[in-house]
C-alpha atoms as a PDB file:
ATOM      1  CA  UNK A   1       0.000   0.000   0.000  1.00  0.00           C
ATOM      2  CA  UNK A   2       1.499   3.336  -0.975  1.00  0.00           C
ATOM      3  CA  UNK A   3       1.387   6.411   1.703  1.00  0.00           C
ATOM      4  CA  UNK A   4       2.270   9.786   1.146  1.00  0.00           C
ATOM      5  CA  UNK A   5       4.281  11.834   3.231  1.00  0.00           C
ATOM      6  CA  UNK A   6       4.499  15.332   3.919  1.00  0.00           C
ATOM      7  CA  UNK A   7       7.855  16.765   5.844  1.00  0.00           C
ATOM      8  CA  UNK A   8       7.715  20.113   7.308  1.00  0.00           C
ATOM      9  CA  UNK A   9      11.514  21.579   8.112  1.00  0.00           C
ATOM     10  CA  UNK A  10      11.135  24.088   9.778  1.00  0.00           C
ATOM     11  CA  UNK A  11      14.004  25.871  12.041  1.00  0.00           C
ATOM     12  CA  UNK A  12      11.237  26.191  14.721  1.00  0.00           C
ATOM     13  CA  UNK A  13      10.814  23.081  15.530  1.00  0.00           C
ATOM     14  CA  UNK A  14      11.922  19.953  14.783  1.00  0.00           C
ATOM     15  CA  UNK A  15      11.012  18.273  11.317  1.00  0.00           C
ATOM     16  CA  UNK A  16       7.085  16.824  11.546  1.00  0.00           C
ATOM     17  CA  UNK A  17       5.826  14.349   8.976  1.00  0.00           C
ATOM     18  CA  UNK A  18       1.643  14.044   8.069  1.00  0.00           C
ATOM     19  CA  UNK A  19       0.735  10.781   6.085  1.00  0.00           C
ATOM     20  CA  UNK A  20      -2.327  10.891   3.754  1.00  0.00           C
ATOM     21  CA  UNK A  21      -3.754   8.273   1.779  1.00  0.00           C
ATOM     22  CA  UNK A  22      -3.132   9.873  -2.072  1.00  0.00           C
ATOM     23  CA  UNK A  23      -1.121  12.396  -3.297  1.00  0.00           C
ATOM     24  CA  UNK A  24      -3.264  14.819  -3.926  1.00  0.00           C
ATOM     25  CA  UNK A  25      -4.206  15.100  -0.141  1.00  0.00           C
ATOM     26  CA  UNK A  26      -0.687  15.440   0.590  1.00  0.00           C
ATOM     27  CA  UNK A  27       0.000  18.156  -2.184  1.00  0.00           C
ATOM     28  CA  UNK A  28      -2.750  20.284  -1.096  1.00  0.00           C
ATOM     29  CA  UNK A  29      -1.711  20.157   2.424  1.00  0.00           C
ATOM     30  CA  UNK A  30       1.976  21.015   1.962  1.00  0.00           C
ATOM     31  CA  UNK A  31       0.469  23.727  -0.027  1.00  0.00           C
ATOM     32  CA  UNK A  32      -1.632  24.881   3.019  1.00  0.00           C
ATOM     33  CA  UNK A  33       1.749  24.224   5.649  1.00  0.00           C
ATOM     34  CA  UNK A  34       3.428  26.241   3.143  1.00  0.00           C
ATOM     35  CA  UNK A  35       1.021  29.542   2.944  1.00  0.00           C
ATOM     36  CA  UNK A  36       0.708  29.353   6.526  1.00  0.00           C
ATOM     37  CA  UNK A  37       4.237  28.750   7.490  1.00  0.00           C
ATOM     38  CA  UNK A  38       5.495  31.775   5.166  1.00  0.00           C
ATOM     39  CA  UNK A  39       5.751  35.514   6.104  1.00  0.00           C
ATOM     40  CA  UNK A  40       3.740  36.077   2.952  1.00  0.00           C
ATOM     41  CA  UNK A  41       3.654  34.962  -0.638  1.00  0.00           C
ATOM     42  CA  UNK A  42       6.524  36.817  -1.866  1.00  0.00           C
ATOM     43  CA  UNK A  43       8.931  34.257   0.238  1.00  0.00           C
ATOM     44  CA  UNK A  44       7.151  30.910  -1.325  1.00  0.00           C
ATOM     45  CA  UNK A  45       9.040  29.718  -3.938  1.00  0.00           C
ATOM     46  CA  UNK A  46       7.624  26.441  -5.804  1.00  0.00           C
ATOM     47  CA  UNK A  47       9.963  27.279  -9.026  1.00  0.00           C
ATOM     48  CA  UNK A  48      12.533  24.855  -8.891  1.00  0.00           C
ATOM     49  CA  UNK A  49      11.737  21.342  -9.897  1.00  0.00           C
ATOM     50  CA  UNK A  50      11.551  18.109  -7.110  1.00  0.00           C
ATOM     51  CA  UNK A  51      14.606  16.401  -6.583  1.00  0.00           C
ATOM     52  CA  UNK A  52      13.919  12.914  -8.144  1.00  0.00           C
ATOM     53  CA  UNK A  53      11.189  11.042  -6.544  1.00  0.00           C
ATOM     54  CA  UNK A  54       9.747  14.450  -4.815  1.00  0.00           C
ATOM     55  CA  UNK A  55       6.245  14.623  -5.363  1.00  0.00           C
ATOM     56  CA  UNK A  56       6.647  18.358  -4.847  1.00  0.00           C
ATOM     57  CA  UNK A  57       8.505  20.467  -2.795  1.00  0.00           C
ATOM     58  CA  UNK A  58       8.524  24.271  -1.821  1.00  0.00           C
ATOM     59  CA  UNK A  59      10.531  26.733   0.865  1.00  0.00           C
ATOM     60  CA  UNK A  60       8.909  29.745   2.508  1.00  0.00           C
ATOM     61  CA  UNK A  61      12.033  31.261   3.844  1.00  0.00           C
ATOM     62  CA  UNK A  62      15.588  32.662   3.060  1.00  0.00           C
ATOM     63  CA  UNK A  63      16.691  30.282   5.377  1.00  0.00           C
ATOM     64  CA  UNK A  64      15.322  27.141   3.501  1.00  0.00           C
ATOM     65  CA  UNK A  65      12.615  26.371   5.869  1.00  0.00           C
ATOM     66  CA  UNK A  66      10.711  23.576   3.263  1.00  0.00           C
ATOM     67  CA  UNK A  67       8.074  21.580   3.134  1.00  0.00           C
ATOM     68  CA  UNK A  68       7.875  18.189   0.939  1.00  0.00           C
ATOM     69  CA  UNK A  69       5.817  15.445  -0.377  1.00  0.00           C
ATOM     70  CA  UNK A  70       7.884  11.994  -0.827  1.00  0.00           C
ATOM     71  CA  UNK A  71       5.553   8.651  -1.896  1.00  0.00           C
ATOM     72  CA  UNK A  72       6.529   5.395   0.553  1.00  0.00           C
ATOM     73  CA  UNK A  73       5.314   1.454   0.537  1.00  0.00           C
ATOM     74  CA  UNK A  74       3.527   0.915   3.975  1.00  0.00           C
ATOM     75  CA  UNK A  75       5.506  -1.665   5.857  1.00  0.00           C
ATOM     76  CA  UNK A  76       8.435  -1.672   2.672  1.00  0.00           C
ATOM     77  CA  UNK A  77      11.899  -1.343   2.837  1.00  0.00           C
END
């Protein structure tokens, strides 16, 4: 069964996943951890392409506070 995982890095705290059921769920969510995480739109920046087997990625700070979306096998390797 595949899982999707958000990570939120954040300097704040210490790095959270959130597991969802499809990858749209999770998308939409980092979406929403990023809007609210970032001082405002201007320091979102969702240009750059995944690294390889990123489902999407995005920081919200100068200081590369990020939030991604990787896919995982529950129970795998």
């Amino acid at each position: 069964m595949k899982i999707y995982v958000v990570m939120v890095n954040d300097r704040h705290t210490d790095p959270e996943p959130y597991v969802f059921s499809t990858a749209e769920r999770a998308i939409e969510y980092a979406r929403q951890a990023t809007q609210e995480y970032a001082h405002g739109p201007e320091d979102i920046d969702e240009t750059l392409p995944p690294p390889a087997g990123w489902l999407y990625s995005a920081s919200y700070s100068v200081e590369d506070d990020s939030v991604w979306v990787i896919e995982k096998e529950l129970d795998g390797d």
